[in-house]
Every structure is written in C-alpha cells, then in structure tokens.
Protein backbone atom coordinates (compact mmCIF):
# COMPACT_ATOMS: atom_id res chain seq x y z
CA UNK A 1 48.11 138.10 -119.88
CA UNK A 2 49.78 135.24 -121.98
CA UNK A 3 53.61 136.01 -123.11
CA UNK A 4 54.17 134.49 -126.43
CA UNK A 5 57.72 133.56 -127.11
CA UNK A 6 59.10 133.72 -130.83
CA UNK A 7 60.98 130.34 -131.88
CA UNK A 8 64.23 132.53 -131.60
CA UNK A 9 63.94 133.04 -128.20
CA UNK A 10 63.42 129.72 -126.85
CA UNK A 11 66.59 128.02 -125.88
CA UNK A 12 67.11 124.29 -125.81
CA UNK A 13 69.28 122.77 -122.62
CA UNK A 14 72.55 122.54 -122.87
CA UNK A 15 74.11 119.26 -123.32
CA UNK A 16 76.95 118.36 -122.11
CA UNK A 17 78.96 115.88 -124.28
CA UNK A 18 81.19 113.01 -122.74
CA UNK A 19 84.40 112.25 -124.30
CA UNK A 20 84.74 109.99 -127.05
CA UNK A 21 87.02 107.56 -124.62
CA UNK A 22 83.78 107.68 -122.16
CA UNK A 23 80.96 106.55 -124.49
CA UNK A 24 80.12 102.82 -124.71
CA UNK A 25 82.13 100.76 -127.11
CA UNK A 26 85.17 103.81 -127.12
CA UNK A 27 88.44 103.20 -126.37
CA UNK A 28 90.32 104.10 -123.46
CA UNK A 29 93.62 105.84 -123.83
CA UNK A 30 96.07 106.17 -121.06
CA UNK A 31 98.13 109.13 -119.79
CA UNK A 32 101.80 109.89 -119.72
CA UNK A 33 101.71 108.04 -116.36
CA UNK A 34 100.05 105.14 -117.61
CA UNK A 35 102.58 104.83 -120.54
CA UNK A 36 105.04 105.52 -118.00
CA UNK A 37 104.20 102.42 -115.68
CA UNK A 38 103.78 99.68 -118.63
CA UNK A 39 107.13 100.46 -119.88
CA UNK A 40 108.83 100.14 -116.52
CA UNK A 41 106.84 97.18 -115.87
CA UNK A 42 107.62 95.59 -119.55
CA UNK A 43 111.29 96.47 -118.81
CA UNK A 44 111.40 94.66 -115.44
CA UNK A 45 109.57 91.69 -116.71
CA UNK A 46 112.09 91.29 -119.96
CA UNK A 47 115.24 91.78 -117.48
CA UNK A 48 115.68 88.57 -116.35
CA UNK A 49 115.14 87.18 -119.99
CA UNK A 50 117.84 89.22 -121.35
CA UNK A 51 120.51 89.12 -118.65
CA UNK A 52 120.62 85.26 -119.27
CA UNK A 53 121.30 85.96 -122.94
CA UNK A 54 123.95 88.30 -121.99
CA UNK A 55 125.04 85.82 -119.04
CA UNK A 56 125.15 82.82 -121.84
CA UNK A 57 127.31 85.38 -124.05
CA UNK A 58 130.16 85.98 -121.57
CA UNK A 59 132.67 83.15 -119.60
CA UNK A 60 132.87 82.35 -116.28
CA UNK A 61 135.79 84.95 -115.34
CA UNK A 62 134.07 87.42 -116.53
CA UNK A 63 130.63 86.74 -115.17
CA UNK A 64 132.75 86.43 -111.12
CA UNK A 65 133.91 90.28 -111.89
CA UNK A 66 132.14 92.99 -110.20
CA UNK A 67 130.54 95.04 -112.42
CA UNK A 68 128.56 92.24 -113.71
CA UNK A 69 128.59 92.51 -117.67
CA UNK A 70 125.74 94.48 -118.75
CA UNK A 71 125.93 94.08 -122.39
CA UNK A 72 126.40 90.52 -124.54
CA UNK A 73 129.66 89.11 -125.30
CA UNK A 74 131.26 87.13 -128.23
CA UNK A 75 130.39 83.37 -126.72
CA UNK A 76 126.57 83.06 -126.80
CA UNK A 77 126.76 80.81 -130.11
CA UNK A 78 129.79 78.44 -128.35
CA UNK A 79 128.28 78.34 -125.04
CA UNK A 80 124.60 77.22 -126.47
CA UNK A 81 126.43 74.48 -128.21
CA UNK A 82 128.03 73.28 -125.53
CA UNK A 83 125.54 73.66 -123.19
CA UNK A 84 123.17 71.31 -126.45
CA UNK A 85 125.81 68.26 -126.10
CA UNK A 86 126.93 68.15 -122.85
CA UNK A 87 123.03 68.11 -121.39
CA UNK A 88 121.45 66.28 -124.29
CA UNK A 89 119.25 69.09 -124.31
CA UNK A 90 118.04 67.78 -127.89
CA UNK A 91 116.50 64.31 -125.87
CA UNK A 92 115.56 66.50 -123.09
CA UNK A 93 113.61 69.11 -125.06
CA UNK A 94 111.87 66.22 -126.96
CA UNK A 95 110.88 64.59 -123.05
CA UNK A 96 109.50 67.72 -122.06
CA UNK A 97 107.32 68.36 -124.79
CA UNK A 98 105.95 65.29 -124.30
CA UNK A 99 105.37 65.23 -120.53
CA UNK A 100 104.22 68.50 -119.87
CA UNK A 101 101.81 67.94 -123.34
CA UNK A 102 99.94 64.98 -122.05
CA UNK A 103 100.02 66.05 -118.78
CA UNK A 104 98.45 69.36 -119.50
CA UNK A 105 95.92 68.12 -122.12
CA UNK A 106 94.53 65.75 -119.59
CA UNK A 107 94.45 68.17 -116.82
CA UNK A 108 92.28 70.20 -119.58
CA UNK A 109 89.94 67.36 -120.21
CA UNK A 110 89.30 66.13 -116.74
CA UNK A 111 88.75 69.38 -115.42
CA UNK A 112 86.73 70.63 -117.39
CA UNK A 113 84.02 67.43 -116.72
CA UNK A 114 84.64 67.70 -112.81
CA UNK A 115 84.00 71.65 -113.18
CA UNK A 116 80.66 71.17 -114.98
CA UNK A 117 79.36 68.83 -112.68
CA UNK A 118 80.40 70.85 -109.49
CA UNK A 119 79.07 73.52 -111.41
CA UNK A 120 75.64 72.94 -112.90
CA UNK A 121 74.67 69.22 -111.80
CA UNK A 122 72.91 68.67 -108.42
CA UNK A 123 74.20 65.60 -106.39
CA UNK A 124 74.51 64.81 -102.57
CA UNK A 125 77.78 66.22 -101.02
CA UNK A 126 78.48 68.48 -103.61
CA UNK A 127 79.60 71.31 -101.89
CA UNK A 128 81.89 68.80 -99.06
CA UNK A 129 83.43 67.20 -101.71
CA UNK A 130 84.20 71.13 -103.71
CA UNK A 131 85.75 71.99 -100.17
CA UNK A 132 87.95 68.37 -100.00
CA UNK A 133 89.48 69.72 -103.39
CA UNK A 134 90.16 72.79 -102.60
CA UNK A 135 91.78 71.63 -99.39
CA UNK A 136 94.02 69.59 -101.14
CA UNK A 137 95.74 72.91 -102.73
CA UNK A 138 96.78 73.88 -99.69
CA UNK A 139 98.90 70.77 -98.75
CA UNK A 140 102.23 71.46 -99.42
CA UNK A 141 103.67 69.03 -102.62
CA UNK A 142 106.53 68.24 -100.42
CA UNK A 143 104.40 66.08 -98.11
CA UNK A 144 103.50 63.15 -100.99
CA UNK A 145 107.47 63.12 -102.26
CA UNK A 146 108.08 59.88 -100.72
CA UNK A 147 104.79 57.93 -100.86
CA UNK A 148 104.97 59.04 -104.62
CA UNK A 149 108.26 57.58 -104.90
CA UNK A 150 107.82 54.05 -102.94
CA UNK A 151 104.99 53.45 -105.24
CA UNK A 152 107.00 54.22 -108.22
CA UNK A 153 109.84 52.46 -107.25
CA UNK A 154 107.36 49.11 -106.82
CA UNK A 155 106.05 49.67 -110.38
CA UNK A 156 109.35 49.58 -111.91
CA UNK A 157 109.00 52.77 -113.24
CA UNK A 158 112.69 54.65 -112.36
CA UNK A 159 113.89 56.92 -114.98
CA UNK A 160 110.81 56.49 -117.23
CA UNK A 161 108.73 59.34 -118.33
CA UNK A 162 105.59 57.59 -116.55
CA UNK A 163 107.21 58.37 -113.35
CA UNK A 164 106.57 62.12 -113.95
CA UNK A 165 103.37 61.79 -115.67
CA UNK A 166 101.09 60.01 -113.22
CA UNK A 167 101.61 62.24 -110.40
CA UNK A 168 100.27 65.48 -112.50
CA UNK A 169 97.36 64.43 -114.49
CA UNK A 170 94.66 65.70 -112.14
CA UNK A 171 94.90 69.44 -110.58
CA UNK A 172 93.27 70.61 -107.68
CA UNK A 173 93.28 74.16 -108.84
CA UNK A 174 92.16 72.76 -112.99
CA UNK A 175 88.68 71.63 -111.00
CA UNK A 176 88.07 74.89 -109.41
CA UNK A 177 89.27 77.16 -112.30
CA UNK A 178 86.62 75.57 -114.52
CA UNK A 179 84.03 75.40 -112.00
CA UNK A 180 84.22 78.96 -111.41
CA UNK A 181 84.42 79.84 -114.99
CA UNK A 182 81.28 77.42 -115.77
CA UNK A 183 79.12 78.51 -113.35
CA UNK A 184 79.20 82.32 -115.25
CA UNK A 185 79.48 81.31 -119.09
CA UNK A 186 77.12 78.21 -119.53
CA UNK A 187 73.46 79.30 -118.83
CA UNK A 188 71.17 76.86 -116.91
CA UNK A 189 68.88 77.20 -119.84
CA UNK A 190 71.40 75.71 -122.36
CA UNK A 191 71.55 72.66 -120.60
CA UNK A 192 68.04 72.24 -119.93
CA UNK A 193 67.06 73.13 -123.41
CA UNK A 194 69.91 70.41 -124.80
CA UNK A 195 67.94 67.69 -122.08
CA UNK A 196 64.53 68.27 -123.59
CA UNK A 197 65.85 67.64 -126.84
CA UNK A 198 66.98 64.28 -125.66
CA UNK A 199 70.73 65.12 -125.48
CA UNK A 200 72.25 62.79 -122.78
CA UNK A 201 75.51 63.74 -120.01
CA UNK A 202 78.24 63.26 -122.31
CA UNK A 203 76.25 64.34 -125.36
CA UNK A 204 75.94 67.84 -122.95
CA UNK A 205 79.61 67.60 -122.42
CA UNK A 206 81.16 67.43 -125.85
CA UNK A 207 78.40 69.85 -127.79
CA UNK A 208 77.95 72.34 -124.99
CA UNK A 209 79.85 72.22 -122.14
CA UNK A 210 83.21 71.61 -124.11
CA UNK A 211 82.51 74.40 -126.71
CA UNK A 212 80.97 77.00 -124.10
CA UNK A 213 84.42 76.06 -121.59
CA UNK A 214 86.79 76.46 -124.59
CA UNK A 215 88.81 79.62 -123.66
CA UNK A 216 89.30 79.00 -120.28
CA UNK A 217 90.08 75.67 -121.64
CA UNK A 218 92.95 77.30 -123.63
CA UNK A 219 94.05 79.28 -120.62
CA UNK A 220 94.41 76.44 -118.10
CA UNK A 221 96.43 74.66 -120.89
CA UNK A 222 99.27 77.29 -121.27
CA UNK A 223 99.65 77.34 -117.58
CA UNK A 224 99.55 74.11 -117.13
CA UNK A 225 101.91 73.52 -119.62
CA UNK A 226 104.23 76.08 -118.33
CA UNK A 227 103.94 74.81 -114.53
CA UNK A 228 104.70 71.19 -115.76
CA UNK A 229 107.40 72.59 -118.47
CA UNK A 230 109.08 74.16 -115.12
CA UNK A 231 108.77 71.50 -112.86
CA UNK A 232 112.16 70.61 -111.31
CA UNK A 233 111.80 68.57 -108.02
CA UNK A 234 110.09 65.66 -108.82
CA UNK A 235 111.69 64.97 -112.20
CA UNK A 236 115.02 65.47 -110.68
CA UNK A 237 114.28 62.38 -107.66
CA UNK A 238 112.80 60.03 -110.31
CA UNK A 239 114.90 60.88 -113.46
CA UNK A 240 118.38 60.63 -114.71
CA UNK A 241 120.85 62.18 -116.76
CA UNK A 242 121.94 59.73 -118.77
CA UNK A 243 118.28 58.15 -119.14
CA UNK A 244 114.94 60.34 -120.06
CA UNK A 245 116.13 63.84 -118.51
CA UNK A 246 113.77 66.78 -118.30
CA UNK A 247 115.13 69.89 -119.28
CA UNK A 248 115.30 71.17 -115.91
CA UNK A 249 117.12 67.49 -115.23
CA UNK A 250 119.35 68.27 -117.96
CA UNK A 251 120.58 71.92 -117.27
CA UNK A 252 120.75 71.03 -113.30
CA UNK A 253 123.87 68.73 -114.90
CA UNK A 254 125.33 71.81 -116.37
CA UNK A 255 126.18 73.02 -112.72
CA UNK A 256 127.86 69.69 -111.34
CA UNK A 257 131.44 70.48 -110.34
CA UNK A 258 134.12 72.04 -108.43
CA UNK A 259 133.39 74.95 -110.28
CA UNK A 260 130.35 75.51 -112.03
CA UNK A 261 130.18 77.32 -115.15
CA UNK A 262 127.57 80.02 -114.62
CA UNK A 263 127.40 80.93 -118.34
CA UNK A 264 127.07 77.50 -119.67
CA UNK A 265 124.15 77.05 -117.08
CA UNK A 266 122.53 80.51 -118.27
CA UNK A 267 123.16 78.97 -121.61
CA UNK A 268 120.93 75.86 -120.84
CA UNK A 269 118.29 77.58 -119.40
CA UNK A 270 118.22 79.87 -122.19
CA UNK A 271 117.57 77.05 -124.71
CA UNK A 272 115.58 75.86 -122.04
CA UNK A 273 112.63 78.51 -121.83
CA UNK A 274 113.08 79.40 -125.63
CA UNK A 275 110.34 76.72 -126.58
CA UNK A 276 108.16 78.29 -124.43
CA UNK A 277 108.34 81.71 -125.64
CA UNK A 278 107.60 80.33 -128.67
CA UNK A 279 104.65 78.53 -128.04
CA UNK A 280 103.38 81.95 -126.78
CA UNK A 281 104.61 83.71 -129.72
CA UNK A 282 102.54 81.34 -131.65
CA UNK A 283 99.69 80.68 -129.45
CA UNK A 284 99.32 83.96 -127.44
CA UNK A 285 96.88 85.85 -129.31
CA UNK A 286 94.53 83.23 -129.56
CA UNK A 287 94.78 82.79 -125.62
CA UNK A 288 94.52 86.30 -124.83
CA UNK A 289 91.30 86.26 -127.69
CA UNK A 290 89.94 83.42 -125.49
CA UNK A 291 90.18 85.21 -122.25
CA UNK A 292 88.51 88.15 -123.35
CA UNK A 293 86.04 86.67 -125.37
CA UNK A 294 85.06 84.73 -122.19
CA UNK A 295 84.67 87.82 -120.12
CA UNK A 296 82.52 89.42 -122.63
CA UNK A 297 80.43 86.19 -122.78
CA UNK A 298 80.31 86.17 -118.58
C-alpha cells in the first residue's frame, strides 16, 4: 500500500546559513581582541616617532633627569631651527633625495629585467647563477668597506655624491624579490602569445613584463628608498660635513662634542625622517593598492 503525502507535510532540509563575514567576497570583522592587539601594536610602532618630537621639544637638562619627560615642551620650534643651520639639513635633505632617488629607481629597473629572465627565460646556468645572487645577501656589507673605498679614492670621487651612488645601484635581494613575484603574476602564455605576434625581448619587457611587474615594482621602490634614505655607514666614510652631507652625515654632526645635545640631535632626526613620512602619506595608498592588487592577480 502506497502512502501519499499532502504538499503540507513534506518538509524541505534545513539549511544552515553561514555568516555574512563567511561568504565569498564578505568582509571580515575582528573581535574585541583583535581591536585590542592593533591598537597596542599601532601604539608601540608610533612611540618612538613621538618621543623624538617630545625629545626635540625639551633641553638637554631636562632630557638627563629621571623621569624622562613624557609630554612636549616649549623648544621644539627653536631646537628644529637650530638643528636646520647648524647641519645644513636644507643641502642635506636636497642630497638625499637625490641619492636614495636614483639609486632606488635603478635598483627598480634592473631588477625587474634580471627577475624576468631568471624567471621565465631558459638559459644554461640559470639556477647556479640564481644561487651566486642569493649568496651574495648573506655576505656581511662590512666585508667590501675598504675595497669600496680604495677604488673610490683612485677615481677621485671623495665627498661627491657618486661615491654613495655606485655602490647601491644593483640589489641582491631587488633580483630575487622580482623573480619570485614574476614567476606567479606573468603567465607563460602572455609571453608566448606576445612572441608569436613578433614582439621581440625588450619589446616583452616594456609592454608586458614592466606593466604585469608594476606593483611589486612600487613596493621594492619605497623600500629601497627608505633603506638608502637610512643608510649611515658608508656615507659617513666617504662624505663630509662641510661638502655633500647625507642627512644621516648631517645629524651625526649634531652629536660632536664634549657634551652632546640630545634634543638638538632628536631634533635632526626628526626633520630627518619627516620627508619620509610624507612620501608615504602621499604615496602609501597607491603602494598598499599595488600589493594587494598583485596578490589578487597571483
């Protein structure tokens, strides 16, 4: 004997629905905790930003007192001044810009060639010569300080900016970034489609590779420009104070002395890492765009 049931009495599954922030495409939202940990970790990152400022506010005497000053002082305006003229931070700023510019913007270019052909071309010794470059990044800097220096010294080129710019226009670590990145977000099929249509190397290069390469491009810039914006060592053996100073040259001369001033030295380093928090002010979003544009595209 059949049973026949009546539409009433038939009962679909139960479904059980995933929250919004699961789905595909929704956004995630973090806990208490989660808000918890970026604000501690935003306030520990700004610290050392805003204890020079208050540093750069205050005088010496009252910077050697224990408590340290906590809050900013009436002197931040008269110590950056000082700190301006007595470091020709004006000609040092202007140095910088243009050192750690070139030398970054040729890092980008160059690496970004050597990448794509460790990456996607096929030549003998690929993979020993990928291994010699890496193995360069683990020699440490200090080891080519005076080889650097006899050859500069035989060029003529004391106290000029080219003294700081040869040594950092190719980067170990510029070749593997883009390699790495290449390899995942330019398709084989690109390329090969671009040959069949005639397109030669450096044809590939500036219409594909370039393009496809441009937000890790834009990342290896800023960091590049930072590392080279921050460099002290080097600059300081081959550069003066009274010729083409770097910024770190300059504000090293803030702390010559008996006794050092400690807030006009926060005060040049303040003015002194200003420019770079505004090229990320300016440039960040489009960076941080970049990099997640790229990981979408990988």
């Amino acid at each position: 004997m059949t049973t026949t049931l009546t539409p009433t009495e038939v009962r679909e599954p139960r479904r059980t629905r995933r929250p919004k922030s699961a789905r595909a495409g929704g956004t995630l939202h973090a806990g208490p905790l989660g808000y918890a940990v970026l604000v501690l970790f935003s306030v520990g990152s700004l610290f050392p930003l805003v204890w020079t400022a208050i540093a750069a506010s205050r005088d010496n005497n009252r910077l050697a007192e224990t408590p340290p000053p906590f809050w900013f002082g009436s002197n931040l305006m008269h110590n950056l001044n000082v700190a301006w003229n007595d470091a020709n931070l004006g000609k040092a700023l202007v140095n910088t810009t243009f050192v750690a510019g070139v030398s970054a913007a040729t890092i980008v270019f160059l690496s970004t060639i050597a990448g794509f052909a460790f990456a996607k071309l096929r030549f003998r010794g690929r993979n020993a010569l990928m291994l010699i470059v890496i193995g360069t990044m683990m020699v440490p800097p200090q080891l080519s300080i005076i080889p650097l220096y006899m050859m500069v010294a035989k060029l003529d080129w004391t106290d000029q900016l080219q003294a700081v710019i040869l040594p950092s226009l190719v980067s170990a670590f510029g070749v593997f970034f883009m390699r790495q990145y290449l390899m995942q977000a330019l398709p084989d099929e690109l390329i090969e489609a671009a040959r069949v249509d005639g397109a030669g190397s450096w044809r590939v290069v500036w219409h594909i590779v370039f393009p496809a390469a441009r937000p890790a491009m834009a990342v290896l810039g800023m960091l590049m420009f930072v590392q080279t914006w921050n460099d002290f060592l080097w600059p300081f053996l081959v550069l003066t104070q009274n010729g083409s100073p770097t910024v770190q040259v300059a504000v090293s001369a803030l702390g010559r002395g008996y006794t050092p001033d400690q807030s006009l030295i926060m005060a040049g380093a303040l003015l002194g890492t200003l420019p770079l928090l505004l090229v990320f002010a300016v440039f960040g979003k489009q960076i941080v765009g970049g990099i997640m544009q790229g990981a979408v595209k990988g």
